[in-house]
N, C-alpha and C. Protein backbone atom coordinates (compact mmCIF):
# COMPACT_ATOMS: atom_id res chain seq x y z
N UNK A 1 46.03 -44.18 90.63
CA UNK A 1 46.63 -44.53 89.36
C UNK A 1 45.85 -43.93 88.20
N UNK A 2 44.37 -43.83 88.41
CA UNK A 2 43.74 -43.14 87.31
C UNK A 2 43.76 -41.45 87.37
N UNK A 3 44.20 -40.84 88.07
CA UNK A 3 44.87 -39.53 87.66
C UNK A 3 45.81 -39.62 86.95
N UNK A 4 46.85 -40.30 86.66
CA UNK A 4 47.92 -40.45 85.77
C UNK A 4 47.12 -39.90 84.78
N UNK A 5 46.50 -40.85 84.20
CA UNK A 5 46.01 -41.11 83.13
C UNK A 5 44.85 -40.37 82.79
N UNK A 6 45.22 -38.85 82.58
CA UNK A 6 44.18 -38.00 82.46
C UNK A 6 43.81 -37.74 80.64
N UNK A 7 42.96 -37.84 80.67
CA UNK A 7 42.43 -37.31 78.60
C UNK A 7 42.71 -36.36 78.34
N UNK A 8 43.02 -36.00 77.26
CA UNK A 8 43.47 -34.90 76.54
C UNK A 8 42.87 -33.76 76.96
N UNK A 9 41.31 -33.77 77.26
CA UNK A 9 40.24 -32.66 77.36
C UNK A 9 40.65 -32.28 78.63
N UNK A 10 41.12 -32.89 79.60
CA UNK A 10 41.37 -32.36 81.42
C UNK A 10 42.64 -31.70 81.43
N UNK A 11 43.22 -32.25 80.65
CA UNK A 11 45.16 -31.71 80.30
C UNK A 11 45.21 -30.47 79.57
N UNK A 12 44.18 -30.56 78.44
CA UNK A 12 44.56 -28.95 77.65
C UNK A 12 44.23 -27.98 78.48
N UNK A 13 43.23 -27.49 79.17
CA UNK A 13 42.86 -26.33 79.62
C UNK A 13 43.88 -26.14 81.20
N UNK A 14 44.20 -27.40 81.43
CA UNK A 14 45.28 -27.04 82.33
C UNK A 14 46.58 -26.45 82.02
N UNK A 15 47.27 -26.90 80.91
CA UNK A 15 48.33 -26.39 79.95
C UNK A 15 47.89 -25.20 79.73
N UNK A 16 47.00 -24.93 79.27
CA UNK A 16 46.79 -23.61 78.81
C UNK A 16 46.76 -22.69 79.85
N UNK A 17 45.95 -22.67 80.81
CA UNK A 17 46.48 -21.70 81.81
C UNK A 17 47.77 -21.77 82.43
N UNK A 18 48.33 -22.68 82.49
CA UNK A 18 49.78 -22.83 83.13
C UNK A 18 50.60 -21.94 82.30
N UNK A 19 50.39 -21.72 80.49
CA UNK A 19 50.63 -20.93 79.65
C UNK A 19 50.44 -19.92 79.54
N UNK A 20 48.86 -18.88 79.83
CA UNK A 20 48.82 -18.12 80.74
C UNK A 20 49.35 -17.66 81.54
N UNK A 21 49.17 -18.19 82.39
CA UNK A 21 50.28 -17.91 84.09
C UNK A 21 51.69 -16.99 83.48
N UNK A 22 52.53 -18.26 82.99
CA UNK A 22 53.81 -17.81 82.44
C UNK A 22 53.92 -16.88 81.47
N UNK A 23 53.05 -16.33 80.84
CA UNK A 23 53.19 -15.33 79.76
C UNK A 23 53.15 -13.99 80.82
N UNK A 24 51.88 -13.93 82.03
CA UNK A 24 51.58 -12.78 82.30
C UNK A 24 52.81 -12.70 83.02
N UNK A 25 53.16 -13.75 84.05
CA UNK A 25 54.60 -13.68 84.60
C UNK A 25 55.56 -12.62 83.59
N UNK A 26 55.79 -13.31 83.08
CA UNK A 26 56.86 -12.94 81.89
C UNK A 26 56.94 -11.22 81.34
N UNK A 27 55.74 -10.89 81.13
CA UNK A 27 55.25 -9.75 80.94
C UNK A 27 55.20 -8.47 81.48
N UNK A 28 54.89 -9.02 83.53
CA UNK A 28 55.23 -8.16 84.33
C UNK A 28 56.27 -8.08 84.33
N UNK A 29 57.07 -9.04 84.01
CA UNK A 29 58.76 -8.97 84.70
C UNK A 29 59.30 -7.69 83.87
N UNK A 30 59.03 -7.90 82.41
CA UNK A 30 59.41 -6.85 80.95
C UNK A 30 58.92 -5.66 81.88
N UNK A 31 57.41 -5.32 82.05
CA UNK A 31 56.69 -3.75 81.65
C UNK A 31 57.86 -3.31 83.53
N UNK A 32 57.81 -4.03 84.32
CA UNK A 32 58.73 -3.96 85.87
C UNK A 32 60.33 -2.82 85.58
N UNK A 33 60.96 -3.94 84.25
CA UNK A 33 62.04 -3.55 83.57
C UNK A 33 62.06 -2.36 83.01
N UNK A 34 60.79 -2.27 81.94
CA UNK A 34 60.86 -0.97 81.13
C UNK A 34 60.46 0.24 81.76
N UNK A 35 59.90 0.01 83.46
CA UNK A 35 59.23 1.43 83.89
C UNK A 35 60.37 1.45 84.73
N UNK A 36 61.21 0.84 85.40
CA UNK A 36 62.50 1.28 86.49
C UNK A 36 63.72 1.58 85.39
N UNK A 37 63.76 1.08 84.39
CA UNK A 37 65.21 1.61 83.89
C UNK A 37 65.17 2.74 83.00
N UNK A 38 65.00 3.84 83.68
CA UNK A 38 64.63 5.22 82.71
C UNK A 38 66.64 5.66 82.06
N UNK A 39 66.33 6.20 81.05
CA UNK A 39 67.77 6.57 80.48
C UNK A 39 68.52 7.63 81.25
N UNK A 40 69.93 7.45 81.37
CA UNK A 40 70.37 8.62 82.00
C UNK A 40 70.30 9.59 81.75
N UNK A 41 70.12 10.88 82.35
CA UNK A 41 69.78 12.27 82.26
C UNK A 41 71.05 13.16 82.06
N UNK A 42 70.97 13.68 81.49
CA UNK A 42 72.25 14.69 81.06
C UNK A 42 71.69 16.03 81.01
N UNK A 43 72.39 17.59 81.55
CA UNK A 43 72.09 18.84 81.77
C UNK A 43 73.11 19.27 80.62
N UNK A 44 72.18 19.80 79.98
CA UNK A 44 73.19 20.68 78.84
C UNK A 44 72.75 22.30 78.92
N UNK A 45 73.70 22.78 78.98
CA UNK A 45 73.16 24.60 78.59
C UNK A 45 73.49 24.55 77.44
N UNK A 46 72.67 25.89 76.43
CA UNK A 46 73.16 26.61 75.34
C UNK A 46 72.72 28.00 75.50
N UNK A 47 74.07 28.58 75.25
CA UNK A 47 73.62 30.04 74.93
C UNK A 47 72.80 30.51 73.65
N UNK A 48 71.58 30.84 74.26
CA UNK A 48 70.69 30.96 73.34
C UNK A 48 70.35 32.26 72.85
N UNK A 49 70.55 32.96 74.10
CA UNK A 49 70.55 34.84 73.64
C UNK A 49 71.59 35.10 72.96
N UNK A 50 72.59 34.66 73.32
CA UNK A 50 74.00 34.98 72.32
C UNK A 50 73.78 34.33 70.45
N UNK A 51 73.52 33.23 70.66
CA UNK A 51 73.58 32.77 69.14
C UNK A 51 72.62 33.40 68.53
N UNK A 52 71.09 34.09 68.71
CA UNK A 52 70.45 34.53 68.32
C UNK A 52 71.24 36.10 68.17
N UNK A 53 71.15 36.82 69.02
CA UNK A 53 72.01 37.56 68.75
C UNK A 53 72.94 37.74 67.95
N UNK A 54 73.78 37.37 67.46
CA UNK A 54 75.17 37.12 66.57
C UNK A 54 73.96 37.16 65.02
N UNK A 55 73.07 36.33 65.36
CA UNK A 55 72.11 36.13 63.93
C UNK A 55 71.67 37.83 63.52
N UNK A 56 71.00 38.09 64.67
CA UNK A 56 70.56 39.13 64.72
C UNK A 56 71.62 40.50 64.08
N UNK A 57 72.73 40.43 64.77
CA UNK A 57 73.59 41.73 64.39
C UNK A 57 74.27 41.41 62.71
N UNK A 58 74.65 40.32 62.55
CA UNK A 58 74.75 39.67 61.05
C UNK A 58 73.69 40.52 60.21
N UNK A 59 72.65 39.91 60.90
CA UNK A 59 71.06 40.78 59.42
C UNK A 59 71.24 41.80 59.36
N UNK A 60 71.65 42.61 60.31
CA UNK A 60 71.31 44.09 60.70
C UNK A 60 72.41 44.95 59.78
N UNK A 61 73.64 44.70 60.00
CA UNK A 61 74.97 44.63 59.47
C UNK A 61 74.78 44.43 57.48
N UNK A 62 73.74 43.33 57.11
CA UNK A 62 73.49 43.15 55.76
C UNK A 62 72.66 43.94 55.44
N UNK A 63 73.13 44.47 53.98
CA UNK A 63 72.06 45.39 52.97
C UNK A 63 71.28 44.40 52.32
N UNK A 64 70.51 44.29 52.74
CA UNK A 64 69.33 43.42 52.47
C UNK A 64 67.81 44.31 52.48
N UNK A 65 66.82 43.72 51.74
CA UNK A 65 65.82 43.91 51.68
C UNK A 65 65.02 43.72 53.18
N UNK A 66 64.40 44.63 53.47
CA UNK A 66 63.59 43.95 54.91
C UNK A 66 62.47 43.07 54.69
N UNK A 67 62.54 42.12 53.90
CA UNK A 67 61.15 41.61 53.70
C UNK A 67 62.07 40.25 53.69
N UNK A 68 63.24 40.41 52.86
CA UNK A 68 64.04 39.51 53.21
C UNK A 68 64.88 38.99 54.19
N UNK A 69 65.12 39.92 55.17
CA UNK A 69 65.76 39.82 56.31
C UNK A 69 64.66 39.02 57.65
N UNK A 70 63.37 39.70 56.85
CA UNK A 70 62.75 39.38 57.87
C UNK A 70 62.23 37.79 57.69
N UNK A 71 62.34 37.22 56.57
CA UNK A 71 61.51 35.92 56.45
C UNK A 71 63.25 34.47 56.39
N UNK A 72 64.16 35.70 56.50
CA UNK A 72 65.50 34.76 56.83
C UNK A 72 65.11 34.60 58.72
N UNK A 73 64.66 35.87 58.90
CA UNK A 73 64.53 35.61 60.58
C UNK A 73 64.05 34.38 61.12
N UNK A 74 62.87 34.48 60.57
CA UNK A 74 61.53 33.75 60.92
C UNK A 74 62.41 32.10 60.63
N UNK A 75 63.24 31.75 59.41
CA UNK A 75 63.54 30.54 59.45
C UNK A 75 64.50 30.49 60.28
N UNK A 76 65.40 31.36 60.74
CA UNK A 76 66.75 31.08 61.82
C UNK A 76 65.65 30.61 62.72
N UNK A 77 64.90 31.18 63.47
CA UNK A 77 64.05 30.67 64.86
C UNK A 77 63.56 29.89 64.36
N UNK A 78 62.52 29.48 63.42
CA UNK A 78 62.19 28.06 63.36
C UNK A 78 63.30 27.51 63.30
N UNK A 79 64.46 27.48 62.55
CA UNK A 79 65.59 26.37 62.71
C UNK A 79 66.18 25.74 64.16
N UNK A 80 66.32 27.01 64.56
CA UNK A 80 66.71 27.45 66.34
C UNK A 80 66.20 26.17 67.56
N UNK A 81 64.69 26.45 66.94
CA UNK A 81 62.99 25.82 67.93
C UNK A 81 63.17 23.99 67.64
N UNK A 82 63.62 23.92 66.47
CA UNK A 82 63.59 22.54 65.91
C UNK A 82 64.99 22.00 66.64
N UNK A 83 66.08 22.62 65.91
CA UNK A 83 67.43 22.62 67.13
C UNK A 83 67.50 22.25 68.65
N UNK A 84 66.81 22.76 69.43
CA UNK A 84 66.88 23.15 70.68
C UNK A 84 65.95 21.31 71.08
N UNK A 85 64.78 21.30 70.19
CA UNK A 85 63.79 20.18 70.39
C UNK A 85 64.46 18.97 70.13
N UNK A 86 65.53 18.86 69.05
CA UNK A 86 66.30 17.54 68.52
C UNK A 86 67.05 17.35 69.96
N UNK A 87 67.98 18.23 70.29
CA UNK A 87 68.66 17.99 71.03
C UNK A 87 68.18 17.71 72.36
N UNK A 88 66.88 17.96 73.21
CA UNK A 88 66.02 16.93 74.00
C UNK A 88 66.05 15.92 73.55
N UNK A 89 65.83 15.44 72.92
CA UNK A 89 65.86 13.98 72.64
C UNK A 89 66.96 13.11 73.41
N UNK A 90 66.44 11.89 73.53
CA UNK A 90 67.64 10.63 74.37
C UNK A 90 68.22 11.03 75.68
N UNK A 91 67.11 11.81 76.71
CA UNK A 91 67.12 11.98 77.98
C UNK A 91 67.83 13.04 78.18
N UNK A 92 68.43 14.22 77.55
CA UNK A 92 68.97 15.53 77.79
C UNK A 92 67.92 16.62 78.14
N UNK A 93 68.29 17.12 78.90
CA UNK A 93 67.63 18.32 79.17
C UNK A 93 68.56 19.26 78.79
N UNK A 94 67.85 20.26 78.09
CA UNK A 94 68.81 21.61 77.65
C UNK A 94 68.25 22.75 78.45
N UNK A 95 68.74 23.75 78.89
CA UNK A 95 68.68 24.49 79.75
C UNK A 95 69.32 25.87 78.97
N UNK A 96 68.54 26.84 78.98
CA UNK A 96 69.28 27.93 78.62
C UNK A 96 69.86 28.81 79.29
N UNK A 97 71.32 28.96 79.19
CA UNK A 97 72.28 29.17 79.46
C UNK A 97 72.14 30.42 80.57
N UNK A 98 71.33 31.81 79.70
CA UNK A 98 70.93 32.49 80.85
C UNK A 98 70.20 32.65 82.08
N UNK A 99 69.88 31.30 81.72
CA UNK A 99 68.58 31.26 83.20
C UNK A 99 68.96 30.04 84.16
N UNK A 100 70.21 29.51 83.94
CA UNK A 100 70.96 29.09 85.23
C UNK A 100 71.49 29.68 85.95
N UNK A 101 71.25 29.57 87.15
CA UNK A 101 71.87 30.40 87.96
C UNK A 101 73.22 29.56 89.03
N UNK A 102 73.13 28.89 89.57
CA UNK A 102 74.12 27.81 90.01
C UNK A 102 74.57 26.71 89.24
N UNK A 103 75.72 25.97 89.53
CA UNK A 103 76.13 24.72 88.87
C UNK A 103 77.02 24.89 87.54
N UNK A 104 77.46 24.05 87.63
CA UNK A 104 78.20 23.26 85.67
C UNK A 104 77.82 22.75 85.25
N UNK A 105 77.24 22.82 83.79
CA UNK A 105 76.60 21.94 83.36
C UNK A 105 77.58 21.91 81.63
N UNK A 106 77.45 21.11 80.92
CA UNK A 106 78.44 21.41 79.98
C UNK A 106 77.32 21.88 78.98
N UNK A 107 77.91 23.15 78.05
CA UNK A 107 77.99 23.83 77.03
C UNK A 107 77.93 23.22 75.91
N UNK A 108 76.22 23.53 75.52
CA UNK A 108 76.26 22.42 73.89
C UNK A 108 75.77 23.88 73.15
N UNK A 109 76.35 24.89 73.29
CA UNK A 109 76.02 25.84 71.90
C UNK A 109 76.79 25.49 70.86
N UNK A 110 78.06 25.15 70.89
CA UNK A 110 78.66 24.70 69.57
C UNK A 110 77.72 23.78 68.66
N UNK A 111 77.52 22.40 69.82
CA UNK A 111 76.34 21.86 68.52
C UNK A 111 74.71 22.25 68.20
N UNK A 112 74.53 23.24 69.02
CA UNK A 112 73.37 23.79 68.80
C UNK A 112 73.54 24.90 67.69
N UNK A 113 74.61 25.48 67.43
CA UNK A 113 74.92 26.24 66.15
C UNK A 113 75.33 25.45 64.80
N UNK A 114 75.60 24.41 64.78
CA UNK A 114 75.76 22.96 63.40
C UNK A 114 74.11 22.80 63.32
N UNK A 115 73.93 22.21 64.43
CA UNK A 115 72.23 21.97 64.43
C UNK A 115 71.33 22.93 63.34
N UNK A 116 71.21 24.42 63.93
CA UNK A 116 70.79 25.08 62.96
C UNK A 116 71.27 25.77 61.88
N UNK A 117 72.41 25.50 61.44
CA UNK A 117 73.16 25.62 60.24
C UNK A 117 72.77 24.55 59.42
N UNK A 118 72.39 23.14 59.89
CA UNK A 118 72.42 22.19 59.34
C UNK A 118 70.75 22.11 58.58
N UNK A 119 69.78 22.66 59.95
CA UNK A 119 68.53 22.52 59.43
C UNK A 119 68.38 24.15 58.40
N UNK A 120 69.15 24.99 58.11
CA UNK A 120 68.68 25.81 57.72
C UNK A 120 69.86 25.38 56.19
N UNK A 121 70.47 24.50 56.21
CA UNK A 121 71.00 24.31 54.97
C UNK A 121 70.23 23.10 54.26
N UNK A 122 69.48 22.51 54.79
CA UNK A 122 68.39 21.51 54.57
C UNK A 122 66.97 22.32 54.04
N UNK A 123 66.72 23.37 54.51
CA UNK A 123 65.52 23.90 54.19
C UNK A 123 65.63 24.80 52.57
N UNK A 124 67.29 25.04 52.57
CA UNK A 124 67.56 25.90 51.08
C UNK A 124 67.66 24.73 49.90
N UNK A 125 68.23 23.51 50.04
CA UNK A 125 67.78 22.80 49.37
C UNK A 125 66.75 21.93 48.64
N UNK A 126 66.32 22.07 47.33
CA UNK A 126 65.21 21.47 47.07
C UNK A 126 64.87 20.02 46.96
């Protein structure tokens, strides 16, 4: 009958690890969750020699200064590099287009050409 009746001082540190217990419980169960449920994977190609290209014969085609042609270059590929990197994001893999050799995978040059239209209309603005 006198276990019932335990003092505050024998009860807290038991609570408290019992509180313990259940937190780390709790915790594994989460980090269990967050390392098995990886996001689905998606294969995207873009033609990447082609859109560069098209850039390329465009400059070539313009009477332009070469100092200017050349530092429009330099931002198409940085735009391109940044492009290509956004669109990894949220479990895609992008794959360039010429260096698959088997399979279907669906065709994201369309938005890989907005992409760097978009960052290179972002960079002319002040």
């Amino acid at each position: 009958m006198d276990r019932l009746n335990l003092p505050l001082r024998q009860l807290g540190p038991k609570l408290l690890a019992v509180a313990v217990l259940v937190a780390a419980l709790l915790w594994g169960a989460w980090l269990t969750q967050q390392v098995t449920s990886s996001p689905k994977q998606r294969i995207v190609t873009v033609r990447l020699a082609e859109t560069i290209g098209t850039f390329v014969e465009e400059a070539a085609r313009a009477d332009a200064d070469p100092a200017v042609v050349q530092a429009a270059s330099l931002a198409y590929l940085k735009a391109a590099e940044a492009a290509v990197a956004d669109m990894g994001r949220d479990g895609r893999v992008v794959l360039v287009a010429e260096a698959v050799l088997a399979g279907a995978a669906e065709d994201a040059t369309p938005e890989l050409e907005r992409r760097i239209a978009d960052e290179l209309a972002g960079e002319k603005q002040p």
